[in-house]
N, C-alpha and C. Protein backbone atom coordinates (compact mmCIF):
# COMPACT_ATOMS: atom_id res chain seq x y z
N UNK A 1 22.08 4.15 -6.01
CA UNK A 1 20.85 3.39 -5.90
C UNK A 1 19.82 4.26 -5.19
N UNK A 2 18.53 4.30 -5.76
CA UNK A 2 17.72 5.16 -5.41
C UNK A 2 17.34 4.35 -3.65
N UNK A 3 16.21 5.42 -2.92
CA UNK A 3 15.54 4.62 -2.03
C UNK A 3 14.72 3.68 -2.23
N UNK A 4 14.23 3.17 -3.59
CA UNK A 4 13.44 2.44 -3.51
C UNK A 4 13.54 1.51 -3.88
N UNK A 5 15.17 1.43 -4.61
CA UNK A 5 15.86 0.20 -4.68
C UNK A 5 16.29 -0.52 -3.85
N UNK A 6 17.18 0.62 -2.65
CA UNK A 6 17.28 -0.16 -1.10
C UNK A 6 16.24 -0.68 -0.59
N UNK A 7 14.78 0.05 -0.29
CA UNK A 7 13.88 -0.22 0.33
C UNK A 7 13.14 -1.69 -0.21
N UNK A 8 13.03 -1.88 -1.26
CA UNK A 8 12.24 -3.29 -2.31
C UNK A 8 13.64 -3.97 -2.27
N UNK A 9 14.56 -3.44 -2.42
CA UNK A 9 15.91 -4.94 -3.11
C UNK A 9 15.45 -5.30 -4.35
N UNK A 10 15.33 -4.22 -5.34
CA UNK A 10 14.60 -5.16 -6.21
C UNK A 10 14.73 -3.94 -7.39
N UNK A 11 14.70 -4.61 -8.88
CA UNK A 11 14.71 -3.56 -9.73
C UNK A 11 13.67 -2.74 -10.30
N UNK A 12 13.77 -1.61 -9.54
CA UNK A 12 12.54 -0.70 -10.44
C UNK A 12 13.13 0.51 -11.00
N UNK A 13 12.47 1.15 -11.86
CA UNK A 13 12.76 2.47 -12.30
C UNK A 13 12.49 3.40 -11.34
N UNK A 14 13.98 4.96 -11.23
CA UNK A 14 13.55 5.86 -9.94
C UNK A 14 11.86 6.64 -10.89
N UNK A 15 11.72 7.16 -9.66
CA UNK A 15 10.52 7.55 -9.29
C UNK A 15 10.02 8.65 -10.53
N UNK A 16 8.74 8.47 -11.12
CA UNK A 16 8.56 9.21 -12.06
C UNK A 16 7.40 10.26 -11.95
N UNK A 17 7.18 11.31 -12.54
CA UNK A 17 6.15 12.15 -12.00
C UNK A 17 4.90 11.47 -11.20
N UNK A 18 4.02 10.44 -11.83
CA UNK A 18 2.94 9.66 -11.56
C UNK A 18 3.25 8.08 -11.11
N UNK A 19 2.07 8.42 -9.77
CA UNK A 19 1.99 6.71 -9.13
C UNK A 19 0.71 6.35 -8.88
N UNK A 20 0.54 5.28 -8.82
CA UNK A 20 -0.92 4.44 -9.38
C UNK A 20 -0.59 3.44 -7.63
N UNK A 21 -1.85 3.11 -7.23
CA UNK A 21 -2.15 2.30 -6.93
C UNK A 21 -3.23 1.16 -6.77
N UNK A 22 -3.07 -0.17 -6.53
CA UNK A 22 -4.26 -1.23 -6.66
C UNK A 22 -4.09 -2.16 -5.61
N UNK A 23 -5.19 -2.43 -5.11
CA UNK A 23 -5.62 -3.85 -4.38
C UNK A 23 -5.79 -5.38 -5.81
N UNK A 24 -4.86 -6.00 -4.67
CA UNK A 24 -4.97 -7.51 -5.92
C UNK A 24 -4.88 -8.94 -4.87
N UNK A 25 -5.51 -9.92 -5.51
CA UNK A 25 -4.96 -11.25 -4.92
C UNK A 25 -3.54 -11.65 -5.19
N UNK A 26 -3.12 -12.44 -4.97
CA UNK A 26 -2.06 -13.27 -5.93
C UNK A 26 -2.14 -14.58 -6.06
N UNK A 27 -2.24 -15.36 -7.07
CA UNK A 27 -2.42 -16.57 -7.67
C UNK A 27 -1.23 -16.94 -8.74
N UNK A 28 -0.86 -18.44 -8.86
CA UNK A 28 0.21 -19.07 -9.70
C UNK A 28 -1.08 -19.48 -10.68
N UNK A 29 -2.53 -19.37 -10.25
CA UNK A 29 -3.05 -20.30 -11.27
C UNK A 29 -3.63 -18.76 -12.45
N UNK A 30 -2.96 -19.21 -13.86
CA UNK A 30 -3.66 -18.19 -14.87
C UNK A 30 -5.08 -18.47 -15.13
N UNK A 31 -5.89 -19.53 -14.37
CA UNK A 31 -7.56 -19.52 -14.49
C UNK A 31 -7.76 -18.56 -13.44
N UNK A 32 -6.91 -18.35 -12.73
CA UNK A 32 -7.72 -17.71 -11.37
C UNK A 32 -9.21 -18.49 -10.86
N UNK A 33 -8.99 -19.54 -10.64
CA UNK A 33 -10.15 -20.17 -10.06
C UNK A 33 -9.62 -21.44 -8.86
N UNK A 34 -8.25 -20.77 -8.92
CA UNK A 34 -7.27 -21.93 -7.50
C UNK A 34 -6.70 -20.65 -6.39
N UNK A 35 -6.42 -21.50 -5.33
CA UNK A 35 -6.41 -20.59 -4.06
C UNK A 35 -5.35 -19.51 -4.55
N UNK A 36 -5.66 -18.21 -3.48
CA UNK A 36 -5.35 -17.21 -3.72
C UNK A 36 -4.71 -16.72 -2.31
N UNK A 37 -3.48 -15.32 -2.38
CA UNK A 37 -3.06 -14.70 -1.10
C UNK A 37 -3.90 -13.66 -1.55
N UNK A 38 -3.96 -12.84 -0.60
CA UNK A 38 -4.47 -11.05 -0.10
C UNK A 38 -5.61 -10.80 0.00
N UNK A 39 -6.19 -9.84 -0.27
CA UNK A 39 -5.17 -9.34 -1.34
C UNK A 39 -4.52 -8.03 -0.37
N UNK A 40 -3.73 -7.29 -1.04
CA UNK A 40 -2.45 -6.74 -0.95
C UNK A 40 -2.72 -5.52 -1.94
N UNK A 41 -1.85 -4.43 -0.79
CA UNK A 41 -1.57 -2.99 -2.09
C UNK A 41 -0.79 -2.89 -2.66
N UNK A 42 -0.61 -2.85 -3.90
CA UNK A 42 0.38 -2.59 -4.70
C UNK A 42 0.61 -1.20 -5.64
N UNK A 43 1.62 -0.74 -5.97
CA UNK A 43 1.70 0.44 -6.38
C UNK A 43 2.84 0.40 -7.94
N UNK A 44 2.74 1.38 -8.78
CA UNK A 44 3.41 1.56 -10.09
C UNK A 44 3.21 2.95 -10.38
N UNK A 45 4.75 3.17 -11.14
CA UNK A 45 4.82 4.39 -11.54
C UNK A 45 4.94 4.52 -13.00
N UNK A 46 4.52 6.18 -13.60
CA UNK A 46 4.31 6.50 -14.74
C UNK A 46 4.55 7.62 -15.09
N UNK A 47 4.98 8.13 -16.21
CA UNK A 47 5.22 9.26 -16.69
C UNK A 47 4.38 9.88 -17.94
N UNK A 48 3.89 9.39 -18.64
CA UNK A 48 2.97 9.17 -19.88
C UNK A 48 1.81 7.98 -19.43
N UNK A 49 1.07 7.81 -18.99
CA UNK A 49 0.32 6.86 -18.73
C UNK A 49 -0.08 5.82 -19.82
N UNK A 50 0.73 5.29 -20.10
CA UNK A 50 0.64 4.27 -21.29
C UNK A 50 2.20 3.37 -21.21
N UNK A 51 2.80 3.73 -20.36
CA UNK A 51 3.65 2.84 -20.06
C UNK A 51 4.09 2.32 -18.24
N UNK A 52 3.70 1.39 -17.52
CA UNK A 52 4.07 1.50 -16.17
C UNK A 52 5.21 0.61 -15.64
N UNK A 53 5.89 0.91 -14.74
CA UNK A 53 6.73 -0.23 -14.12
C UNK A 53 6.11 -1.21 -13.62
N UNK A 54 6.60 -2.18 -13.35
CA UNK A 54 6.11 -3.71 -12.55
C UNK A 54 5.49 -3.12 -11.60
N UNK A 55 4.43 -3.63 -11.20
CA UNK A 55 3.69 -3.72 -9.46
C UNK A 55 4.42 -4.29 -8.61
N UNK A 56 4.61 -3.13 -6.91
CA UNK A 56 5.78 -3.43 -6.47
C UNK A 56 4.53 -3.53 -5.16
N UNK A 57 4.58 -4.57 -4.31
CA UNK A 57 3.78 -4.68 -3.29
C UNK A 57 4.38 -3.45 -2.00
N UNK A 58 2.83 -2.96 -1.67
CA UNK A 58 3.30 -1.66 -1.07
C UNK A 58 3.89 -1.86 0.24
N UNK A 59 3.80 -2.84 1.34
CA UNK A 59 4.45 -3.17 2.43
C UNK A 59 4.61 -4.46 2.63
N UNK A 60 5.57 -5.15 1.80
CA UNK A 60 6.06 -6.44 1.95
C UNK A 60 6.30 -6.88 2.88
N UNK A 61 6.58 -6.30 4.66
CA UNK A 61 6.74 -6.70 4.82
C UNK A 61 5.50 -7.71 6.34
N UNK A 62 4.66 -7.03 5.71
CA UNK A 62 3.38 -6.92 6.59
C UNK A 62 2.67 -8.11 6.14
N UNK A 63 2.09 -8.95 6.76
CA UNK A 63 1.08 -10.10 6.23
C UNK A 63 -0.61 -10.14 6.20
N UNK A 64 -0.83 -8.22 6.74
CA UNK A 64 -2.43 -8.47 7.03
C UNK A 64 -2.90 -8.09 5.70
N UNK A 65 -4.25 -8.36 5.26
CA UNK A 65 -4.47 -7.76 3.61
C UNK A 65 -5.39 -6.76 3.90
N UNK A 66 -5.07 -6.19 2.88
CA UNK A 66 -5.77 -4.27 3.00
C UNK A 66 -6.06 -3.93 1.58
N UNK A 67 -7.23 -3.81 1.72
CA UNK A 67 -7.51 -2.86 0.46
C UNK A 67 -8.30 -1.41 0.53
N UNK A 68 -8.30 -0.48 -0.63
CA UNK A 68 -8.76 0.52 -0.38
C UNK A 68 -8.10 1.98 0.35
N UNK A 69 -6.72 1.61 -0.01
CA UNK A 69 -6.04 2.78 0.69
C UNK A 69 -5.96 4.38 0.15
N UNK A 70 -6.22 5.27 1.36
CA UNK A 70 -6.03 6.72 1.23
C UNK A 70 -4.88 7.46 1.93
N UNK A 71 -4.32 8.09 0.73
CA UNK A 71 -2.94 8.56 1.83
C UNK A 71 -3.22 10.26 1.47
N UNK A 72 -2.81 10.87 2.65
CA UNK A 72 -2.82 12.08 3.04
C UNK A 72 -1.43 12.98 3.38
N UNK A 73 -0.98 14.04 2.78
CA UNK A 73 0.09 14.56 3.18
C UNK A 73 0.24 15.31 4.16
N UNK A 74 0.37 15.27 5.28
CA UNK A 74 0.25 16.35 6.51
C UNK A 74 1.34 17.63 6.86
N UNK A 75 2.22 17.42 5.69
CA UNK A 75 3.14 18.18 6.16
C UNK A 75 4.37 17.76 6.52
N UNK A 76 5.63 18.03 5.85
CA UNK A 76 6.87 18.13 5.92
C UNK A 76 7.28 16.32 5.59
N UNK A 77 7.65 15.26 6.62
CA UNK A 77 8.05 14.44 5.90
C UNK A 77 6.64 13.25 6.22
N UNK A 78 5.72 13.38 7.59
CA UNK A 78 4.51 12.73 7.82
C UNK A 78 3.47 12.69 6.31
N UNK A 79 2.99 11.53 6.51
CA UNK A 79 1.84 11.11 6.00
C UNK A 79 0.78 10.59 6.60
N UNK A 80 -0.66 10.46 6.63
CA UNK A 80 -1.39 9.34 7.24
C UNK A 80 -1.66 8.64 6.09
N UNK A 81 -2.49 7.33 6.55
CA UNK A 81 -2.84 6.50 5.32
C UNK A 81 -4.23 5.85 6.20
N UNK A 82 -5.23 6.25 5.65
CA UNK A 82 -6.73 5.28 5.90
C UNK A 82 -6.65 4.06 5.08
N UNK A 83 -6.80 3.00 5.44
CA UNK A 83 -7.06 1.79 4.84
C UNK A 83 -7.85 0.74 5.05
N UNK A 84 -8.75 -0.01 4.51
CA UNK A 84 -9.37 -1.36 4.95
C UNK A 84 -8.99 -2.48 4.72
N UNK A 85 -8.56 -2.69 6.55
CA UNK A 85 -8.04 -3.98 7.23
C UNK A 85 -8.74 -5.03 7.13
N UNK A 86 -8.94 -5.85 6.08
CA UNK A 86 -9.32 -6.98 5.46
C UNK A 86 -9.34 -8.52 6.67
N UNK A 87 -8.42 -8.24 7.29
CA UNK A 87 -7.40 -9.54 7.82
C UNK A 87 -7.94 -9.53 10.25
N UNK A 88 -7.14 -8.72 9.95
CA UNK A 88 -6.98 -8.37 11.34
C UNK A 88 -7.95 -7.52 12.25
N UNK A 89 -8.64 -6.33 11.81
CA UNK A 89 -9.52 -5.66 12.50
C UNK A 89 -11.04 -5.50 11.97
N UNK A 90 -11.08 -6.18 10.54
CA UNK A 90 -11.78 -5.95 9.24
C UNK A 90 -12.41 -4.80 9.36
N UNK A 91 -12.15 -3.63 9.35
CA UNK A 91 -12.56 -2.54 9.08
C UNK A 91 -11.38 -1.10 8.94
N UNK A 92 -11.92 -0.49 8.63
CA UNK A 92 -11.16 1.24 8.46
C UNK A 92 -10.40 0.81 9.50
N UNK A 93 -8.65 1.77 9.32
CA UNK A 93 -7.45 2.12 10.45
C UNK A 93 -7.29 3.08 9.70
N UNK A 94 -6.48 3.85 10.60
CA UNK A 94 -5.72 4.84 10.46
C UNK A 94 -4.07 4.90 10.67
N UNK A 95 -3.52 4.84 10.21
CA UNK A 95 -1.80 4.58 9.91
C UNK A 95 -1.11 6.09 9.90
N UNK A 96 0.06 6.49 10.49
CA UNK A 96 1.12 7.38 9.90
C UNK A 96 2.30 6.97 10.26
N UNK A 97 3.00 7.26 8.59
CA UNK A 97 4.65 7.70 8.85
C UNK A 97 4.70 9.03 9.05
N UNK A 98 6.22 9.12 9.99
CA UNK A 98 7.16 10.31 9.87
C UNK A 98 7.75 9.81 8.99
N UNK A 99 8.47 9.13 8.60
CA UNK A 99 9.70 9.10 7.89
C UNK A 99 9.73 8.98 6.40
N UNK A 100 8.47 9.43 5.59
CA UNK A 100 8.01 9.37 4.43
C UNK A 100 7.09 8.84 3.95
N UNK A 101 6.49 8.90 2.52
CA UNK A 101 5.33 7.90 1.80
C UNK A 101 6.24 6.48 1.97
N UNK A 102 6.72 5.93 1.68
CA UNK A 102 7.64 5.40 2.12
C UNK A 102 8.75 4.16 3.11
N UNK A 103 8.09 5.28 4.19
CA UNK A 103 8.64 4.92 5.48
C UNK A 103 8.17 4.04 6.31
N UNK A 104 8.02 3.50 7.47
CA UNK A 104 7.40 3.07 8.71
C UNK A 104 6.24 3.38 8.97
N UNK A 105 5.24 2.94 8.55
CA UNK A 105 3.95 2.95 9.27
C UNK A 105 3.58 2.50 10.30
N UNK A 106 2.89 3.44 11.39
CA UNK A 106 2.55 2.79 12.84
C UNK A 106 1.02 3.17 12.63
N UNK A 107 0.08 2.17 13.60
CA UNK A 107 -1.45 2.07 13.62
C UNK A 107 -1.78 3.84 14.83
N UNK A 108 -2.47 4.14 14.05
CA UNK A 108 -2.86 5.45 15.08
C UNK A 108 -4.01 5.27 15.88
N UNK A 109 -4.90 4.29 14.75
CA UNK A 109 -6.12 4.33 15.68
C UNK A 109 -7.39 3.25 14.98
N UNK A 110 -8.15 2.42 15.46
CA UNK A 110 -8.84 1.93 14.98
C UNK A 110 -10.86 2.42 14.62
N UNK A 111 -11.06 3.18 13.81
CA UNK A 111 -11.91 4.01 14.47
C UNK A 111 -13.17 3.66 14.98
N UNK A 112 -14.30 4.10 15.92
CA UNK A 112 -15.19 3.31 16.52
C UNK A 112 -16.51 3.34 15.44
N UNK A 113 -16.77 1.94 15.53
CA UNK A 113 -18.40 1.68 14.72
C UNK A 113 -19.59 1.48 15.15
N UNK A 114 -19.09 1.92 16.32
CA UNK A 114 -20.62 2.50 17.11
C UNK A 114 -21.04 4.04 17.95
N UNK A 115 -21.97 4.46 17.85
CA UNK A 115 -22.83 5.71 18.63
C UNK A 115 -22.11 5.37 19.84
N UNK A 116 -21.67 6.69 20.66
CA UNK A 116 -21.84 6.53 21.61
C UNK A 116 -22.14 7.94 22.37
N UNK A 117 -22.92 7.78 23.89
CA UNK A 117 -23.54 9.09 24.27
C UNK A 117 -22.74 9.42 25.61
């Protein structure tokens, strides 16, 4: 079982050259005009871009909604990730794992939106 079968519990295909990601709500209603969660990042992979796996929500296990994420490779197994905190700080954070794209994300920093002298 790949890691990302442990990590989701859930069936996806292992990991293919190309990954996509999107900000979405989620709704039971197909008008989309009844209440809504998130929205939420979600991510899918591809090899030919004309076929993708299911959208697998990118940190299930988190409840704040974020859209707009940038991830950065820093080297060896770290990442950062810029994102907009929708929910909780409503603006830009800054996030890194050590332990992979992947892994554990901790808040690094919230950045400041004002001048200062």
């Amino acid at each position: 079982m790949s890691g990302l079968h442990q990590l989701f519990g859930t069936s996806i295909r292992p990991l293919t050259p190309y990954s996509g990601a999107l900000a979405s709500n989620n709704t039971d209603d197909t008008s989309h005009s009844g209440p809504s969660d998130g929205p939420f990042i979600y991510f899918s992979h591809t090899s030919d871009f004309e076929t993708f796996t299911a959208p697998v929500r990118w940190n299930s296990n988190e409840s704040a909604t974020v859209i707009d994420q940038e991830i950065q490779h820093i080297g060896g197994r770290p990442y950062v990730r810029y994102l907009s905190d929708t929910d909780v700080v409503k603006r830009v954070v800054l996030d890194r794992s050590d332990d992979g794209l992947f892994g554990t994300w901790k808040r690094v920093v919230v950045p400041v939106d004002k001048l200062r002298e």
